[in-house]
C-alpha atoms as a PDB file:
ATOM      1  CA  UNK A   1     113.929 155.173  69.174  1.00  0.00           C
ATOM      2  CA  UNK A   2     112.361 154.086  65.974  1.00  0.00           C
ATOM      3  CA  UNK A   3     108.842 153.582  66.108  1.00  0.00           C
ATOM      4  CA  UNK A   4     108.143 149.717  65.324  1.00  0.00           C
ATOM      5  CA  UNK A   5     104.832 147.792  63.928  1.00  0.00           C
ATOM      6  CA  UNK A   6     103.007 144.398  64.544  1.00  0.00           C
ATOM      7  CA  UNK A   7     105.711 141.470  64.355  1.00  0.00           C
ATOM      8  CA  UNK A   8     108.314 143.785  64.520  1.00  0.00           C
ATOM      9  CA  UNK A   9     109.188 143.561  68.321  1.00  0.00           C
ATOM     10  CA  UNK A  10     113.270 143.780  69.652  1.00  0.00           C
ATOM     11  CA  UNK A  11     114.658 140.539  70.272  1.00  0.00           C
ATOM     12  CA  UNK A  12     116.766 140.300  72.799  1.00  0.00           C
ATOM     13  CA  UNK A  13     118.978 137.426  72.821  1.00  0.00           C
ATOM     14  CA  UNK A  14     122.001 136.360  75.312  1.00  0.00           C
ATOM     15  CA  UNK A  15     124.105 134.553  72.253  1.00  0.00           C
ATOM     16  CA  UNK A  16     123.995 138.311  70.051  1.00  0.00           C
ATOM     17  CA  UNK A  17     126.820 139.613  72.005  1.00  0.00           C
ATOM     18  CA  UNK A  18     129.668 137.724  72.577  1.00  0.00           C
ATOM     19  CA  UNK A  19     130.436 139.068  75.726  1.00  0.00           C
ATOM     20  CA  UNK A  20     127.452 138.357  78.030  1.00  0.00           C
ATOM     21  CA  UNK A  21     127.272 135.003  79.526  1.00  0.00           C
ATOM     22  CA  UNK A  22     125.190 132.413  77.812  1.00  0.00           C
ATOM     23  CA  UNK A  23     124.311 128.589  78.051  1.00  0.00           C
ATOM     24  CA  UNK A  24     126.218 126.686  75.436  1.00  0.00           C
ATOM     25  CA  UNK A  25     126.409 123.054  76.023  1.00  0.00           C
ATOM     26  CA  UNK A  26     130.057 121.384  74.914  1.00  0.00           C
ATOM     27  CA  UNK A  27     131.395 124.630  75.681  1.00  0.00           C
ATOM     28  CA  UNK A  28     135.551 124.577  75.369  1.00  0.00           C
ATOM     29  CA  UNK A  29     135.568 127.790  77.915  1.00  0.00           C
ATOM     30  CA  UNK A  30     133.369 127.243  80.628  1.00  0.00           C
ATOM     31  CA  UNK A  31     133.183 129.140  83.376  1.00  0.00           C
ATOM     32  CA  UNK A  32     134.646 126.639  85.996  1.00  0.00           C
ATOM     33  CA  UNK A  33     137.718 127.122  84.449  1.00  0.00           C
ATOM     34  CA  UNK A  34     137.394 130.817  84.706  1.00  0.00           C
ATOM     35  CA  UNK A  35     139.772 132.741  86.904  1.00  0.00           C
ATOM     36  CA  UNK A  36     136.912 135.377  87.119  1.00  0.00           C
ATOM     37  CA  UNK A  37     134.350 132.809  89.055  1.00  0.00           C
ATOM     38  CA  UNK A  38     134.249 133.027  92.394  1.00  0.00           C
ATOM     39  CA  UNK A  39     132.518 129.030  93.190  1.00  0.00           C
ATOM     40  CA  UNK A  40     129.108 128.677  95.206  1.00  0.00           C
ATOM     41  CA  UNK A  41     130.356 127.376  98.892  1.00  0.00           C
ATOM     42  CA  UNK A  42     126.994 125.262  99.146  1.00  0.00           C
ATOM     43  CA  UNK A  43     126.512 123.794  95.987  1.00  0.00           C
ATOM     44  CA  UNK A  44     129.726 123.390  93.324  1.00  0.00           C
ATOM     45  CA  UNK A  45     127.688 123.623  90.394  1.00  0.00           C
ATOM     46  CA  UNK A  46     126.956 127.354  90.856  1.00  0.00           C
ATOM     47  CA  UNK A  47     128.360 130.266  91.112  1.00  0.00           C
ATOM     48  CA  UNK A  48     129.458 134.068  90.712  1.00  0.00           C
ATOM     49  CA  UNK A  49     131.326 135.993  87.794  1.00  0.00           C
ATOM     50  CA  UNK A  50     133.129 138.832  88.543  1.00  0.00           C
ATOM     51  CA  UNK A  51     134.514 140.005  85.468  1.00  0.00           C
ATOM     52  CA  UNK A  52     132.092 143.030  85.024  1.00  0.00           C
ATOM     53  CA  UNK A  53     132.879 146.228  86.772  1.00  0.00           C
ATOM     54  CA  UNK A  54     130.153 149.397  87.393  1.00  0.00           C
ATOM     55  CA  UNK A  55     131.823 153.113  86.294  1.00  0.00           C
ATOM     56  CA  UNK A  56     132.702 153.564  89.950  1.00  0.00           C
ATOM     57  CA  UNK A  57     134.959 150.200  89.548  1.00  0.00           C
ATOM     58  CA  UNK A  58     132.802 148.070  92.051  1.00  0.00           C
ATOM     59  CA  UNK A  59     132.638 144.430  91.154  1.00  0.00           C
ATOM     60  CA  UNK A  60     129.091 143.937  89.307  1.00  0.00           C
ATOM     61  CA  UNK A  61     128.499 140.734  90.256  1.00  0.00           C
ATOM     62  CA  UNK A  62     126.290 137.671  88.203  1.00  0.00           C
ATOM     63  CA  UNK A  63     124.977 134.938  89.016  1.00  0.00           C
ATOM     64  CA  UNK A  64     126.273 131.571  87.349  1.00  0.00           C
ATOM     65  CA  UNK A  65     123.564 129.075  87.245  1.00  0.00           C
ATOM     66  CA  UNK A  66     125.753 126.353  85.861  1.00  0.00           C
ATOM     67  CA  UNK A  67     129.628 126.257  85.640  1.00  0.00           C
ATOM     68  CA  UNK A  68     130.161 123.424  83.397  1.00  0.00           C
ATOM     69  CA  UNK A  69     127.750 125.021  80.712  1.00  0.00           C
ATOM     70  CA  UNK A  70     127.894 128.652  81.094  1.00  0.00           C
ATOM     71  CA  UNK A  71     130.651 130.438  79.072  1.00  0.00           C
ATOM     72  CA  UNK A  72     130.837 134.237  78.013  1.00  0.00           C
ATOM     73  CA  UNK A  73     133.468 136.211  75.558  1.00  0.00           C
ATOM     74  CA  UNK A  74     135.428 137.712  78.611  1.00  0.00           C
ATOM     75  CA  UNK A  75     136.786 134.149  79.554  1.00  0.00           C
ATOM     76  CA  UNK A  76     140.418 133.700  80.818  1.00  0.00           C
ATOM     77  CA  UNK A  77     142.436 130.421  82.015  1.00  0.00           C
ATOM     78  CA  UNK A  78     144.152 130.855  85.527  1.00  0.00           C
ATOM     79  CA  UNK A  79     143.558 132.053  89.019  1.00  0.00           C
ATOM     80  CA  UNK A  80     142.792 135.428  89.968  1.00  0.00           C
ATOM     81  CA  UNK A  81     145.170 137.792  91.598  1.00  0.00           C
ATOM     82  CA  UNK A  82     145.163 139.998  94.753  1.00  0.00           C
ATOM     83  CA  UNK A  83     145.674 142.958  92.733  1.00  0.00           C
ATOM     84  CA  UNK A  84     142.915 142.219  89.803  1.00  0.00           C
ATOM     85  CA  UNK A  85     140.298 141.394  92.685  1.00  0.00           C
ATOM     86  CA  UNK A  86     140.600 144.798  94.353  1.00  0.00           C
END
């Protein structure tokens, strides 16, 4: 790690890669249309993405706060097979 001075903190921010999901209003790919959410049973609005897997190949599981506005670079159109789910 480099050392870093006053003002020059790391900036972290969910739109820098591509991949990780962000909020973007107006989004053409939004996770509701997503064949790797899995929808929130109580409240439609919410749910889970299961697109990410852990070196082991467990699901890694994340939390989708809002369907309609939530997209990420991973995004596919369809349903989700038997065999991509396990």
């Amino acid at each position: 790690m480099s050392p870093r001075g006053p003002g020059q903190e790391a900036t972290v921010s969910a739109t820098s890669n591509g991949n990780m999901m962000h909020e973007e209003p107006g989004t053409k790919k939004p996770c509701q249309s997503c064949k790797w959410q899995i929808a929130d049973p109580t409240n439609p609005l919410r749910g889970q993405c299961t697109v990410n897997r852990n070196a082991m190949g467990g699901v890694w599981k994340r939390w989708v706060t809002d369907v309609n506005r939530m997209t990420c670079g991973k995004h596919e159109v369809g349903k989700l097979s038997f065999r991509e789910h396990v």
